[in-house]
PDB file of N, CA and C in Angstrom:
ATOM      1  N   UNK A   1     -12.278  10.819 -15.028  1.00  0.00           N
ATOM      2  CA  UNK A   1     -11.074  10.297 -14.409  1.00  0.00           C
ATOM      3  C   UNK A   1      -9.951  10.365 -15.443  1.00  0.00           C
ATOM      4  N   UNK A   2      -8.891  10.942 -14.948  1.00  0.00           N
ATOM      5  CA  UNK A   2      -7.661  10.999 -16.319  1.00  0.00           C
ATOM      6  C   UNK A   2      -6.769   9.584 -16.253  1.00  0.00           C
ATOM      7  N   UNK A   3      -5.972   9.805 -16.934  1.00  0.00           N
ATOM      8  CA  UNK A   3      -5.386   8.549 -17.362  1.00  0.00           C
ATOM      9  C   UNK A   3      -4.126   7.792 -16.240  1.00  0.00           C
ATOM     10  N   UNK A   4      -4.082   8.949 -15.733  1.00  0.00           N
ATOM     11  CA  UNK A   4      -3.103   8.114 -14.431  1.00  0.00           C
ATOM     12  C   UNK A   4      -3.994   7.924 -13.434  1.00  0.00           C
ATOM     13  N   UNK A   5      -4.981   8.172 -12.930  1.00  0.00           N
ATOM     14  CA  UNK A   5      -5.768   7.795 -12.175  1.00  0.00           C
ATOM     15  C   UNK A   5      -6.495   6.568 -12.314  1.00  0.00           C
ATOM     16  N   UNK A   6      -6.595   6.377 -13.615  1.00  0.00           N
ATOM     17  CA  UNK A   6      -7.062   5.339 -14.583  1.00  0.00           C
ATOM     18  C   UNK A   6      -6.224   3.706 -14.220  1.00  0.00           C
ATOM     19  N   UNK A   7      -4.834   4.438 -14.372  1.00  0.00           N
ATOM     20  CA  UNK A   7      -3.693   3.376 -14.687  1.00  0.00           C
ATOM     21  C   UNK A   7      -3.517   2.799 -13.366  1.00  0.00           C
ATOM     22  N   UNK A   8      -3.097   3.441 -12.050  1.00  0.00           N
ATOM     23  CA  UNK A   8      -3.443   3.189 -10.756  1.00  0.00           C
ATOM     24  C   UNK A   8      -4.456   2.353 -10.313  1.00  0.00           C
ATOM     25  N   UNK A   9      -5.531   3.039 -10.764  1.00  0.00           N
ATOM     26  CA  UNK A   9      -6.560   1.988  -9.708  1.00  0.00           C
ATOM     27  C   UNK A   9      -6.716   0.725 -10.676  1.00  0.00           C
ATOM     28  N   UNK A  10      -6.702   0.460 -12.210  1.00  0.00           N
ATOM     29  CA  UNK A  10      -6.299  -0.894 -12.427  1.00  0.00           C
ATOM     30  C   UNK A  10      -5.165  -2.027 -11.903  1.00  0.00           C
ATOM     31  N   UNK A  11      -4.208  -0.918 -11.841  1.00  0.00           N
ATOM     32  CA  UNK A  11      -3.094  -1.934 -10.838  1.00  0.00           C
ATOM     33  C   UNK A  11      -3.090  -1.918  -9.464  1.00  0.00           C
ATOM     34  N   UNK A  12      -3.932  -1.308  -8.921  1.00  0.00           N
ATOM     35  CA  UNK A  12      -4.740  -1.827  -7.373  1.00  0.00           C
ATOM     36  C   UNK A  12      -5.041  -2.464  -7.682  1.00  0.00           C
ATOM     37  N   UNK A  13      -5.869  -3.158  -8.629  1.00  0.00           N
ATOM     38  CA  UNK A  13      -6.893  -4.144  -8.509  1.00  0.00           C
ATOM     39  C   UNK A  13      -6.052  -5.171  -8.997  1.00  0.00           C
ATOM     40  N   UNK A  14      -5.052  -5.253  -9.521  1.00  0.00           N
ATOM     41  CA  UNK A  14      -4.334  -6.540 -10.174  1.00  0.00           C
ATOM     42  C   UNK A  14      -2.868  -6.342  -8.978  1.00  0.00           C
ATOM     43  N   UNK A  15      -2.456  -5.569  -8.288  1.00  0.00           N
ATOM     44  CA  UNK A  15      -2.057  -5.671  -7.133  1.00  0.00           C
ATOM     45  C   UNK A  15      -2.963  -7.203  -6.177  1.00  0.00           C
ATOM     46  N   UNK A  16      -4.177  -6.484  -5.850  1.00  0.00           N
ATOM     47  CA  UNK A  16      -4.905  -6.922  -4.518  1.00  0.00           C
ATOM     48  C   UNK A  16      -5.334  -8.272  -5.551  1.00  0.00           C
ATOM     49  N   UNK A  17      -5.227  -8.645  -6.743  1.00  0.00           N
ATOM     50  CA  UNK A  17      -5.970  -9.966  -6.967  1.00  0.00           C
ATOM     51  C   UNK A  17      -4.296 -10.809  -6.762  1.00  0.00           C
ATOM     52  N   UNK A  18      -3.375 -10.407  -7.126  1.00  0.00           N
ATOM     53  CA  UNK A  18      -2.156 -10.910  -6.764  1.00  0.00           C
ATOM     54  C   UNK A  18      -1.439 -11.440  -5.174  1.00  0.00           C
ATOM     55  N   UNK A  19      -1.908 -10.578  -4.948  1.00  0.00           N
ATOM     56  CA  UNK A  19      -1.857 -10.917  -3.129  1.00  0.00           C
ATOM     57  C   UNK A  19      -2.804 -11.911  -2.620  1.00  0.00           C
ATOM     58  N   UNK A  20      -4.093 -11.769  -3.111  1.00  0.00           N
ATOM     59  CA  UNK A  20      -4.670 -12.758  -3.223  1.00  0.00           C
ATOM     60  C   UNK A  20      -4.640 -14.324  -3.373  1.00  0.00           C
ATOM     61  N   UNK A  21      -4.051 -14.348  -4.552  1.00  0.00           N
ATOM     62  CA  UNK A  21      -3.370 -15.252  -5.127  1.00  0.00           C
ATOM     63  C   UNK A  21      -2.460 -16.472  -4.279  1.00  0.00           C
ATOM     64  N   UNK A  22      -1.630 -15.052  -3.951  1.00  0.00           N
ATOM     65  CA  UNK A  22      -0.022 -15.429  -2.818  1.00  0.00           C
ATOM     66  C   UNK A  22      -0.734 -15.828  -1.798  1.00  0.00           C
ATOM     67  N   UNK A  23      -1.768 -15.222  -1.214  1.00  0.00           N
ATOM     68  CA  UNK A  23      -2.209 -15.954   0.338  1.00  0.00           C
ATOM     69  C   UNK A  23      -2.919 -17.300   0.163  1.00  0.00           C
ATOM     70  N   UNK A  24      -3.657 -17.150  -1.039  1.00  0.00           N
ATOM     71  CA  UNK A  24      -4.165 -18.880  -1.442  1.00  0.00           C
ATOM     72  C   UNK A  24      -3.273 -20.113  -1.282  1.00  0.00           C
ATOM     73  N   UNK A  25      -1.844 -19.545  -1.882  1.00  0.00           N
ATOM     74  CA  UNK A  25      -0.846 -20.341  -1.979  1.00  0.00           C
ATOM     75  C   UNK A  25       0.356 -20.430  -0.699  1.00  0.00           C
ATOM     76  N   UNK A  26      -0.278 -19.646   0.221  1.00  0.00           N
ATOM     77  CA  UNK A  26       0.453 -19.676   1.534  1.00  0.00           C
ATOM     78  C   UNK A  26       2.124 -19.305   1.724  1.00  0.00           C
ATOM     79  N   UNK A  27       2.461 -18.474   0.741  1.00  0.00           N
ATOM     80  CA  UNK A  27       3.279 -17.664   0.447  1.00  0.00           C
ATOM     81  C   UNK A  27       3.830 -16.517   1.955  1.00  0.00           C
ATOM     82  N   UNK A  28       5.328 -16.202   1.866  1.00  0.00           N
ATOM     83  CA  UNK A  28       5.937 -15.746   2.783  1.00  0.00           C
ATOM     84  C   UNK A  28       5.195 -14.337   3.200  1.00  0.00           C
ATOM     85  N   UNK A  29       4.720 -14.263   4.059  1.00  0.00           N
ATOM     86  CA  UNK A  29       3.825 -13.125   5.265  1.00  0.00           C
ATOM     87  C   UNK A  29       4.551 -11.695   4.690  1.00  0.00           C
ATOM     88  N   UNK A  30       5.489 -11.803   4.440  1.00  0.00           N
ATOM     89  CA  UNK A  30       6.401 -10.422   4.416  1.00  0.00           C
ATOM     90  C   UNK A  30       6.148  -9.840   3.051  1.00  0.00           C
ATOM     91  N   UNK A  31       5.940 -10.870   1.943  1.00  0.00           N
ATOM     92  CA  UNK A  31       5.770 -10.699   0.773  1.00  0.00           C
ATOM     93  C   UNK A  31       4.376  -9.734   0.587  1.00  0.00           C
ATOM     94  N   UNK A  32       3.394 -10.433   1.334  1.00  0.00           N
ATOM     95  CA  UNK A  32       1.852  -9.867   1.038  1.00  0.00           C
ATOM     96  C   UNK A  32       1.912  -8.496   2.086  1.00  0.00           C
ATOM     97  N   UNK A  33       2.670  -8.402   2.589  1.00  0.00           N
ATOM     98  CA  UNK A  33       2.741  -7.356   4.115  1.00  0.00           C
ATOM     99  C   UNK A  33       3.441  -5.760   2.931  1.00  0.00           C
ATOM    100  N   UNK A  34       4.542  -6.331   1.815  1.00  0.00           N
ATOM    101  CA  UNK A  34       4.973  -5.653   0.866  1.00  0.00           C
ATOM    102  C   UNK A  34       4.010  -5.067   0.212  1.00  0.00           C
ATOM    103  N   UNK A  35       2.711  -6.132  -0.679  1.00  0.00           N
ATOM    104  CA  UNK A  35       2.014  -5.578  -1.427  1.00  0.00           C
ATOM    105  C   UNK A  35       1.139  -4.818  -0.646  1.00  0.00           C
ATOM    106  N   UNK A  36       0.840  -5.163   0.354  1.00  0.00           N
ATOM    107  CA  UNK A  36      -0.001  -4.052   1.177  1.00  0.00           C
ATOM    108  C   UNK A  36       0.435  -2.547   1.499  1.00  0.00           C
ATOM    109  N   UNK A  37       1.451  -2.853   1.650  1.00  0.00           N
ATOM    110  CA  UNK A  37       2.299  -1.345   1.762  1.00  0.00           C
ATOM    111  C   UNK A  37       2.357  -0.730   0.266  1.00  0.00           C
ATOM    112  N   UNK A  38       2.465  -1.355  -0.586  1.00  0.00           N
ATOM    113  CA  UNK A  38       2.494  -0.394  -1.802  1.00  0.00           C
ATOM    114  C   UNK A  38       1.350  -0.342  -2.293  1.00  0.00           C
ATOM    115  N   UNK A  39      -0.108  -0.513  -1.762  1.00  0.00           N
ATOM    116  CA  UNK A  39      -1.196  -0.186  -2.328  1.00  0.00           C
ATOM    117  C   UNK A  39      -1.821   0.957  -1.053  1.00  0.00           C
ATOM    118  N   UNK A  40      -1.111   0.943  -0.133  1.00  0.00           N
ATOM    119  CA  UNK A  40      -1.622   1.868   1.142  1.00  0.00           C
ATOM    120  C   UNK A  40      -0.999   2.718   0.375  1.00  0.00           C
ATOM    121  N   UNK A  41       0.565   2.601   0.177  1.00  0.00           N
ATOM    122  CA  UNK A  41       0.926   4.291  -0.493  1.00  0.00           C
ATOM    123  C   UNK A  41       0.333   4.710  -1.578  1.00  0.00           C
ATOM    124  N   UNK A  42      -0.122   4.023  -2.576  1.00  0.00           N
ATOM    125  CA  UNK A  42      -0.932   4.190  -3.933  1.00  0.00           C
ATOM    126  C   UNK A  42      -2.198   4.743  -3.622  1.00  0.00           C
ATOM    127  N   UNK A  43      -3.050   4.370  -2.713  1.00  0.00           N
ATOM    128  CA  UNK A  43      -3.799   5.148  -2.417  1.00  0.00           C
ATOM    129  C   UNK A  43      -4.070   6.073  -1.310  1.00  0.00           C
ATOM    130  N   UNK A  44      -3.037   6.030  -0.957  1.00  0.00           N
ATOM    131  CA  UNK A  44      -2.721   7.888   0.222  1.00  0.00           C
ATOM    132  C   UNK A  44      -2.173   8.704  -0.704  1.00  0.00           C
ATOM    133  N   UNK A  45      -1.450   8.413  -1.711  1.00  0.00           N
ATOM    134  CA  UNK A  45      -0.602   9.517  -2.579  1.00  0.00           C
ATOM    135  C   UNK A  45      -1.863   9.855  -3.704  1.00  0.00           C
ATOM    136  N   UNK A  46      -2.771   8.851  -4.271  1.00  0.00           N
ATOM    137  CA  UNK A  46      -3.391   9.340  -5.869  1.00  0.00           C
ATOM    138  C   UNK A  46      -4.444   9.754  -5.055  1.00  0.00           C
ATOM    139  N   UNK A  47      -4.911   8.991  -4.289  1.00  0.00           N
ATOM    140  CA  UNK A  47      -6.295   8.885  -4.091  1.00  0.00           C
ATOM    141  C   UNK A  47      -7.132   9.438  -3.112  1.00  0.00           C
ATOM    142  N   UNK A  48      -5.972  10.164  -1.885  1.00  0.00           N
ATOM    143  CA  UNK A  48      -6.088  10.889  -1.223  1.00  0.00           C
ATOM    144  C   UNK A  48      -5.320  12.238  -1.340  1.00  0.00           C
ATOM    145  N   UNK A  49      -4.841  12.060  -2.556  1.00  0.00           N
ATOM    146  CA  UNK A  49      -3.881  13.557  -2.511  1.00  0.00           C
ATOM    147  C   UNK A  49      -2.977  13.587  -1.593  1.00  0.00           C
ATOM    148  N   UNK A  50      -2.220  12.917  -1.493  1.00  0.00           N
ATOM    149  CA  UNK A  50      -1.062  12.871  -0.119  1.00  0.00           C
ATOM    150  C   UNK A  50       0.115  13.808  -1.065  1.00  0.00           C
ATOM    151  N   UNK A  51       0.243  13.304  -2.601  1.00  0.00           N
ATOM    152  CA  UNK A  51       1.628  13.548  -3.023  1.00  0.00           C
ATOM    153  C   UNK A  51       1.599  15.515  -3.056  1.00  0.00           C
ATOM    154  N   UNK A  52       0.702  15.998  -2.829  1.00  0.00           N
ATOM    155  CA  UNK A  52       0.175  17.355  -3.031  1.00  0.00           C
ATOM    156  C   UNK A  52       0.131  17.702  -1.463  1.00  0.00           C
ATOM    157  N   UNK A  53       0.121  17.260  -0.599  1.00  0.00           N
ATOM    158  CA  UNK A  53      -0.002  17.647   1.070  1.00  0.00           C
ATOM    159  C   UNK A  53       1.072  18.451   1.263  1.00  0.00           C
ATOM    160  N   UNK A  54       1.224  18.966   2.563  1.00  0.00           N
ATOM    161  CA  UNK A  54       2.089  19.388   2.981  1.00  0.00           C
ATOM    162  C   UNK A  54       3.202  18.509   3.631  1.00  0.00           C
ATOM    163  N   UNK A  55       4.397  18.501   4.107  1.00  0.00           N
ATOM    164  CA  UNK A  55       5.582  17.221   3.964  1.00  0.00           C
ATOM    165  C   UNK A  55       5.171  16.691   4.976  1.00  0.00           C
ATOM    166  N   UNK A  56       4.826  17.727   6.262  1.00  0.00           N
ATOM    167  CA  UNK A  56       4.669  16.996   7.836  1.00  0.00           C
ATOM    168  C   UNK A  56       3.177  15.565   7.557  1.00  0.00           C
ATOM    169  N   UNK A  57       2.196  16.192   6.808  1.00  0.00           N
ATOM    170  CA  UNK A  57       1.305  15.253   6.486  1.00  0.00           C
ATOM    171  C   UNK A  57       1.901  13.657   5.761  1.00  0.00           C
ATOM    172  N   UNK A  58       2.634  14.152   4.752  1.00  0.00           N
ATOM    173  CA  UNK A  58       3.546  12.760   3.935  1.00  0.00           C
ATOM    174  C   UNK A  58       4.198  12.044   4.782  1.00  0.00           C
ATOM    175  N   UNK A  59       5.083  12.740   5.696  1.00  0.00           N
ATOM    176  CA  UNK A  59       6.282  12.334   6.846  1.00  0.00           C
ATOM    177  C   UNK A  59       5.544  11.424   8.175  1.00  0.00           C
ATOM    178  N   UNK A  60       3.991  11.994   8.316  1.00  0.00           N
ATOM    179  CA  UNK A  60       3.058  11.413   9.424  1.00  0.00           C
ATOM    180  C   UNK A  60       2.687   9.883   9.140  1.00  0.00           C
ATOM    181  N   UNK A  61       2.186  10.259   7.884  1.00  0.00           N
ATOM    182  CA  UNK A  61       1.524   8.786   7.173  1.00  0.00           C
ATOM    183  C   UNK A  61       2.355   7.740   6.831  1.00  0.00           C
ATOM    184  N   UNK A  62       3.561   8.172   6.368  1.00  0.00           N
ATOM    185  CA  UNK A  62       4.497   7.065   6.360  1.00  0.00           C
ATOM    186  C   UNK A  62       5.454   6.856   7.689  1.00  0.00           C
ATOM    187  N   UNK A  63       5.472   7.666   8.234  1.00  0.00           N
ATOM    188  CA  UNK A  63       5.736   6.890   9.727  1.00  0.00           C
ATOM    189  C   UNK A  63       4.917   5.743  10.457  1.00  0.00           C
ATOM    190  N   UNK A  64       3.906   6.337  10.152  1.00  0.00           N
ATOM    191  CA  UNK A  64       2.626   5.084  10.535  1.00  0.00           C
ATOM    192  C   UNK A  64       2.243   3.882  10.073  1.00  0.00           C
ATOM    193  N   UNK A  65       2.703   4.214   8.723  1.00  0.00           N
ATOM    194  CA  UNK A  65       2.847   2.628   7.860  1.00  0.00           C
ATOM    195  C   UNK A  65       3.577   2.133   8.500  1.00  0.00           C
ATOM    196  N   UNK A  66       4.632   2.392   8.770  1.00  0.00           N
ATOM    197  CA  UNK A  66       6.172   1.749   9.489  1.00  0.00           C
ATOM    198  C   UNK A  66       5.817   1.658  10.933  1.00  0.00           C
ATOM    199  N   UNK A  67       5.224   2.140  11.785  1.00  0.00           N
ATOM    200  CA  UNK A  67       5.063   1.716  12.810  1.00  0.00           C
ATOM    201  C   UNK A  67       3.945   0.336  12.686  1.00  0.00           C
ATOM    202  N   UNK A  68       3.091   0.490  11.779  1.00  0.00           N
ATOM    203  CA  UNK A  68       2.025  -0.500  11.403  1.00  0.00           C
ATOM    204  C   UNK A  68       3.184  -1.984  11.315  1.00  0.00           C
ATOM    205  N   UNK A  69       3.804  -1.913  10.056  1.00  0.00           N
ATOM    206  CA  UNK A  69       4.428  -3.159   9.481  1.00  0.00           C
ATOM    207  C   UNK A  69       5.757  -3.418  10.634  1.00  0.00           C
ATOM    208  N   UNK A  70       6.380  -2.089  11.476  1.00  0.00           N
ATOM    209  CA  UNK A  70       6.874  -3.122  12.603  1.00  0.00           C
ATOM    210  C   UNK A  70       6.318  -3.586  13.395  1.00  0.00           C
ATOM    211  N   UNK A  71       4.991  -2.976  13.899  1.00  0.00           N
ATOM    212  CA  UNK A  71       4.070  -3.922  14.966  1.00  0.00           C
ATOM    213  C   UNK A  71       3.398  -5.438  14.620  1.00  0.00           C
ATOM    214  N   UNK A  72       3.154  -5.659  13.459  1.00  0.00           N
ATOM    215  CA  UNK A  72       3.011  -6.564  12.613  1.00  0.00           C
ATOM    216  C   UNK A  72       4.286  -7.601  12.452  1.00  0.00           C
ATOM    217  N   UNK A  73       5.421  -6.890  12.083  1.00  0.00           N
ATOM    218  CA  UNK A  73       6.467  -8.370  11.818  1.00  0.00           C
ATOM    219  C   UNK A  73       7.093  -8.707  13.226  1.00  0.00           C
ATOM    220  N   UNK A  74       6.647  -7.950  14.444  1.00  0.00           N
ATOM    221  CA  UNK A  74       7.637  -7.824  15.316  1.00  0.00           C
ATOM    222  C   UNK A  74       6.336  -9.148  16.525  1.00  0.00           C
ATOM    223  N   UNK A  75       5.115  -8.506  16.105  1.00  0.00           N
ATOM    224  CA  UNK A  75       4.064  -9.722  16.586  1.00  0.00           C
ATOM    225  C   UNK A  75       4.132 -10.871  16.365  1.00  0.00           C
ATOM    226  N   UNK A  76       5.207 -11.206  15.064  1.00  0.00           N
ATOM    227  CA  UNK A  76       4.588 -12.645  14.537  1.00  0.00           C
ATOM    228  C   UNK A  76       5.405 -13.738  14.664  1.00  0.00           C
TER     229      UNK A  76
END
């Protein structure tokens, strides 16, 4: 594993213990809805090779996040 791959998935993991954290402490929905979105892109871009795809693939997946997090804030 090289060193940015390295560096990433440690800060997934100190990402997701942070969010963690925030939901213990009953912290604003939008906040943890944030860190979720930047560990979905962290691992569609390193970890699935997204940043190497073709654009329509990049342009798909992040439309879908966004349809995800408006169906989500628009539910609640």
């Amino acid at each position: 594993m090289n060193r940015a791959l390295t560096f990433i998935w440690l800060f997934l993991i100190t990402l997701t213990t942070a969010s963690w954290l925030l939901a213990e402490r009953h912290v604003l929905p939008s906040l943890l809805l944030g860190l979720a979105a930047v560990k979905f892109t962290l691992v569609a871009g390193w970890f699935m090779e997204l940043r190497r795809a073709h654009r329509f693939w990049q342009v798909a997946l992040g439309g879908l996040l966004m349809i995800i997090i408006t169906g989500v804030v628009w539910l609640a």
